[in-house]
Protein backbone atom coordinates (compact mmCIF):
# COMPACT_ATOMS: atom_id res chain seq x y z
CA UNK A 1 -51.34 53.75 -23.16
CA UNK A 2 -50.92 57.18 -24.93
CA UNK A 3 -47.86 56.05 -26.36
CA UNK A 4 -49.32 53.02 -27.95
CA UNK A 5 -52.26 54.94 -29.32
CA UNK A 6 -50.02 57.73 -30.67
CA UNK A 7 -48.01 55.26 -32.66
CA UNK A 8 -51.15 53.47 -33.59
CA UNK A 9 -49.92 50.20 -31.92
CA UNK A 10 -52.28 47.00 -33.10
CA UNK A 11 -52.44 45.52 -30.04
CA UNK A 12 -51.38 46.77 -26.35
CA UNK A 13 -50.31 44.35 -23.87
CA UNK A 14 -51.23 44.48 -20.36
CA UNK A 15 -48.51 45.42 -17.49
CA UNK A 16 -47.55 42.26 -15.27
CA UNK A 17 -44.71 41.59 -13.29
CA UNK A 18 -41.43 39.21 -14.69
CA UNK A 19 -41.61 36.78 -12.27
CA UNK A 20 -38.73 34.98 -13.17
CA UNK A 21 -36.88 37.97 -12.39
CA UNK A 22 -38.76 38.65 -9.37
CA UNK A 23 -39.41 35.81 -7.34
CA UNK A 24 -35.65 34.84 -7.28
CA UNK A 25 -35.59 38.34 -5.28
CA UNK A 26 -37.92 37.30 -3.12
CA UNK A 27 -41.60 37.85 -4.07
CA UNK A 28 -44.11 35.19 -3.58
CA UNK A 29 -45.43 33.88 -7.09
CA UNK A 30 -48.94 33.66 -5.15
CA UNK A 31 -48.00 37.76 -5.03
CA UNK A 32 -46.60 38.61 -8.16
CA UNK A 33 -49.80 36.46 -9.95
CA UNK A 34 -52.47 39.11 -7.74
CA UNK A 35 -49.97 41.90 -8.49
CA UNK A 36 -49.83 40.70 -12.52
CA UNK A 37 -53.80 40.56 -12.89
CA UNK A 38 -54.56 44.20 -10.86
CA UNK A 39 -52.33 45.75 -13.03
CA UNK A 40 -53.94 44.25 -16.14
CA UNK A 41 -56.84 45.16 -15.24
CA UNK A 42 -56.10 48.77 -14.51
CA UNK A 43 -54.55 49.04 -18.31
CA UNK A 44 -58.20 47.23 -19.49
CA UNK A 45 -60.00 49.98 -17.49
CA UNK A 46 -57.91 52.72 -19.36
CA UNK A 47 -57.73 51.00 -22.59
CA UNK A 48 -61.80 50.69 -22.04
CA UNK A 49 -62.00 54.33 -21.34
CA UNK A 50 -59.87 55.65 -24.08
CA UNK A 51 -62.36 53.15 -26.77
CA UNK A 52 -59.14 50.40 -27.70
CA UNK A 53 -60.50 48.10 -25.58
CA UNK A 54 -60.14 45.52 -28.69
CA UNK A 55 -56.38 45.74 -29.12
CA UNK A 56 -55.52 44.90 -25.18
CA UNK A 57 -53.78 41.16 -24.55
CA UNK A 58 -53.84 39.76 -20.98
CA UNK A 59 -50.89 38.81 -20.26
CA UNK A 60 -50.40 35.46 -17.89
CA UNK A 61 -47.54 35.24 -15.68
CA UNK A 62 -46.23 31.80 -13.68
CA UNK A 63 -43.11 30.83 -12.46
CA UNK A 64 -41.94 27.67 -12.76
CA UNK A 65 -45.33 25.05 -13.06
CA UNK A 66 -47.54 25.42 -15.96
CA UNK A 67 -50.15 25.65 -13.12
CA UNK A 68 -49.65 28.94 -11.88
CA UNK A 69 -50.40 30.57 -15.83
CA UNK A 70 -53.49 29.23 -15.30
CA UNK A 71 -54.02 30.22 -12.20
CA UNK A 72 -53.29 34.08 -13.54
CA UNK A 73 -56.04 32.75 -16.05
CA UNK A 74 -58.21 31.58 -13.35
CA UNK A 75 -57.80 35.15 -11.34
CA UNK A 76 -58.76 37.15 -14.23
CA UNK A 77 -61.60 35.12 -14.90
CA UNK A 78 -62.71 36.31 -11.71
CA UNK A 79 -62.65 39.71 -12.52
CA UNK A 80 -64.57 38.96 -15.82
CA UNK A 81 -61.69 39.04 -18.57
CA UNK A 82 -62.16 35.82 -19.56
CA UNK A 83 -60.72 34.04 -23.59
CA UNK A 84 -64.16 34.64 -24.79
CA UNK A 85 -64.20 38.33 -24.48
CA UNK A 86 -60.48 38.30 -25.48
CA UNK A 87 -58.92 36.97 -28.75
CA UNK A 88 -55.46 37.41 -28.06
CA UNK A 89 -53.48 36.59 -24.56
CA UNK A 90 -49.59 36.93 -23.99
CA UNK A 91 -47.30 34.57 -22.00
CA UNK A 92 -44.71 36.31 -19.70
CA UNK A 93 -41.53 34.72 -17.47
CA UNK A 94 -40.53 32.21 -20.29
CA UNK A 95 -37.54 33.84 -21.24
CA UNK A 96 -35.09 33.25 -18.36
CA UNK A 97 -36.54 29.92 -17.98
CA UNK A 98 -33.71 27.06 -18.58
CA UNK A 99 -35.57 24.18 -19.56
CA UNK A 100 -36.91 23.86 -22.44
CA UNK A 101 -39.15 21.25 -21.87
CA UNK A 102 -40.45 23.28 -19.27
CA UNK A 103 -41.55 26.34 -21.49
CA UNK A 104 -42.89 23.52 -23.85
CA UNK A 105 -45.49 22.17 -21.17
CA UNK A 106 -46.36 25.55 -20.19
CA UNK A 107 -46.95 26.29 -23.68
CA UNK A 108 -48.77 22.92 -24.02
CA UNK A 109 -50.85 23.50 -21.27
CA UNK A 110 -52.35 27.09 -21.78
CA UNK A 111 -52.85 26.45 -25.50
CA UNK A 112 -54.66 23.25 -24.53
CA UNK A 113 -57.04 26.07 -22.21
CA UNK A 114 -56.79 28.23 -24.75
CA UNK A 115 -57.48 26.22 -27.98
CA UNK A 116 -59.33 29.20 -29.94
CA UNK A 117 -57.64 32.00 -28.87
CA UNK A 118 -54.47 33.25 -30.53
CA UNK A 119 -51.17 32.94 -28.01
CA UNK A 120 -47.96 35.34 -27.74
CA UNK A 121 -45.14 34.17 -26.00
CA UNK A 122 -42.79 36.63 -25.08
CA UNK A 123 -38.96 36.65 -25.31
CA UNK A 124 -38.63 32.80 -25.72
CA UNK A 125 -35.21 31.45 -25.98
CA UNK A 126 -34.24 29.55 -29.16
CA UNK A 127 -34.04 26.12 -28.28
CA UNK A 128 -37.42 26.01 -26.93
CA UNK A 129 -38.80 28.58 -29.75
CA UNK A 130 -38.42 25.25 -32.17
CA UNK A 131 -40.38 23.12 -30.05
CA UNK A 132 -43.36 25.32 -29.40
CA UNK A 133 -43.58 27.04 -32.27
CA UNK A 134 -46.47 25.30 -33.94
CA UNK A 135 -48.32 25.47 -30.49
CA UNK A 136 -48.07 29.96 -30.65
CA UNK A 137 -49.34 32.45 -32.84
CA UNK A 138 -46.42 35.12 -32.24
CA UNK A 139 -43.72 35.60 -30.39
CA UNK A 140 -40.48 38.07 -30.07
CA UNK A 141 -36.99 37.09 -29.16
CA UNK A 142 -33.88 39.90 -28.46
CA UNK A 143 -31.63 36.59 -28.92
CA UNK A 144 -30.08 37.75 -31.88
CA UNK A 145 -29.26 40.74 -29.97
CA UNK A 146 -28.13 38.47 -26.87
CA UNK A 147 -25.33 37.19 -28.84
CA UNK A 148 -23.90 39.71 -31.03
CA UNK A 149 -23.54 41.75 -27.42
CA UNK A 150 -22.47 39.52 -24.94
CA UNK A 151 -20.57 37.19 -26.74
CA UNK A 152 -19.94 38.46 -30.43
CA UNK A 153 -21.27 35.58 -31.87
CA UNK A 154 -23.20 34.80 -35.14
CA UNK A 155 -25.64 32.87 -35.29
CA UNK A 156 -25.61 30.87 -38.53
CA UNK A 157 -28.99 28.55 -39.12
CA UNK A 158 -28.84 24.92 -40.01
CA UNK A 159 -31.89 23.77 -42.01
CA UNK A 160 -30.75 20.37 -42.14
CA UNK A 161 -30.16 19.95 -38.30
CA UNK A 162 -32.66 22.82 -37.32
CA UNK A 163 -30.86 24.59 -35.33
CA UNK A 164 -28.36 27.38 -34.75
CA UNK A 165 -24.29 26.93 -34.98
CA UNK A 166 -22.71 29.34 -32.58
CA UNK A 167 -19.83 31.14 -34.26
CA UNK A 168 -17.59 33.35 -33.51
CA UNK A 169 -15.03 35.70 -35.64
CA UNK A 170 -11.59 34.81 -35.67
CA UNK A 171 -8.72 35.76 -33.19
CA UNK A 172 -7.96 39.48 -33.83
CA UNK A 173 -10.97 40.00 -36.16
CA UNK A 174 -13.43 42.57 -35.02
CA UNK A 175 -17.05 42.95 -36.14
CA UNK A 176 -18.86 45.49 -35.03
CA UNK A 177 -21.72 45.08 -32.73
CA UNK A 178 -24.27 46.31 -35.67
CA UNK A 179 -23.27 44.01 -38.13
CA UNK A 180 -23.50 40.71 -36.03
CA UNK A 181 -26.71 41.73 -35.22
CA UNK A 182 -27.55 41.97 -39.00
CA UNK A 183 -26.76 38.73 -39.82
CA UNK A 184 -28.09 36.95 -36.64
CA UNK A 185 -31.58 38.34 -37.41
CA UNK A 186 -31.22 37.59 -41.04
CA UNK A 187 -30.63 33.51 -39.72
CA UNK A 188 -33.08 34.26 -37.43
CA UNK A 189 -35.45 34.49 -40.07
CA UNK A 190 -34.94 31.84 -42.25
CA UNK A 191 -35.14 29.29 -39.02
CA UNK A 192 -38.58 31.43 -38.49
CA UNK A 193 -39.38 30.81 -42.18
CA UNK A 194 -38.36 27.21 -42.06
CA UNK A 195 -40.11 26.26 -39.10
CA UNK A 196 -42.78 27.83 -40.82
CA UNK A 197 -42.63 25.42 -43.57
CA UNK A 198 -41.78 22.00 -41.49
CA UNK A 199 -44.75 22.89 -39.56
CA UNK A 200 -47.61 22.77 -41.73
C-alpha cells in the first residue's frame, strides 16, 4: 500500500490468492475463496485508513466454474463491499486456465452480475483475450513476454484472420531476448487496437 501511494498508483488492487496455482497444490477453492476475500478486506481497511479508499479493486478469485467468482462476490457482499460501493473489480486465476471457452463464460457470467461496473481481467491468455474482449474494461497480459523467453518466438498479428502467427527466427539466427519482446508488444497492440475497432 505505501508503494502504490508513493508512485501515485490510480487504482490498487486487493491481495487474493492464484488459485489456479494453488489448488492444483492442494488447497480447497472453498479455502482459497475465504482466504482471497480476508485479505481484501484487510488491504480495504488500510487503503480506508490511509484516505484511497476510492482507488481499491476487489479482486474475485474461482477456479474452474464461473460459480465460485461469484461466490468470492457473494462473500464480500457479506462483509459489505458490495459493486455499488465499488466501481471497479478485478478477475484473478484466468491466466493458467486452458480453455478458452471457459474464461469466456466466466467472463460472461460476472459481467452479466456486474453490468455497471467496470471489469479487469488479469493476465488473460491470447486466444481467449479476443473473445472476451468486448465483455472487459482492461486487462494485462505478460504473453508477449511468454514467448520471446520461453520459446523465442514473434508474434506477428493477422488482421485479416485475427489472430497471432507464431514465428520463429531462422536456424542459426539469434535475436536477442529484448528485441522479440519489442516487436511482440508492438503486434500486441495493433490486435489490441483492432479489436478495438471490430468491436464497436
Amino acid at each position: 500500500m505505501d508503494l502504490a501511494i508513493k508512485v501515485k498508483a490510480d487504482l490498487i488492487a486487493t491481495l487474493d490468492l492464484p488459485l489456479d496455482l494453488l489448488v492444483p497444490k492442494g488447497l480447497s477453492v472453498e479455502e482459497g475463496l475465504k482466504r482471497t476475500v480476508e485479505l481484501g478486506i484487510e488491504v480495504l481497511s488500510l487503503a480506508e485508513s490511509m484516505d484511497v479508499l476510492e482507488r481499491v479493486v476487489p479482486v474475485l478469485q474461482g477456479y474452474d466454474d464461473p460459480s465460485q467468482w461469484l461466490e468470492c462476490l457473494d462473500l464480500y457482499k457479506e462483509h459489505g463491499v458490495t459493486p455499488q460501493k465499488f466501481a471497479y473489480w478485478g478477475l484473478g486465476s484466468l491466466c493458467m486456465m486452458r480453455s478458452a471457452r471457459l474464461v469466456e463464460r466466466v467472463v460472461k457470467e460476472v459481467r452479466e452480475v456486474l453490468r455497471k461496473n467496470k471489469v479487469h481481467v488479469f493476465g488473460i491468455g491470447l486466444n481467449a483475450l479476443k473473445r472476451v474482449y468486448s465483455l472487459m474494461d482492461s486487462y494485462d497480459t505478460s504473453a508477449w513476454v511468454y514467448w520471446a523467453k520461453m520459446d523465442g518466438a514473434v508474434l506477428v498479428w493477422s488482421s485479416w484472420r485475427r489472430g497471432f502467427i507464431h514465428m520463429q527466427a531462422r536456424d542459426g539466427k539469434k535475436y536477442s531476448t529484448e528485441d522479440l519482446m519489442e516487436v511482440n508488444l508492438k503486434n500486441l497492440l495493433e490486435m489490441h487496437e483492432d479489436l478495438s475497432l471490430y468491436s464497436r
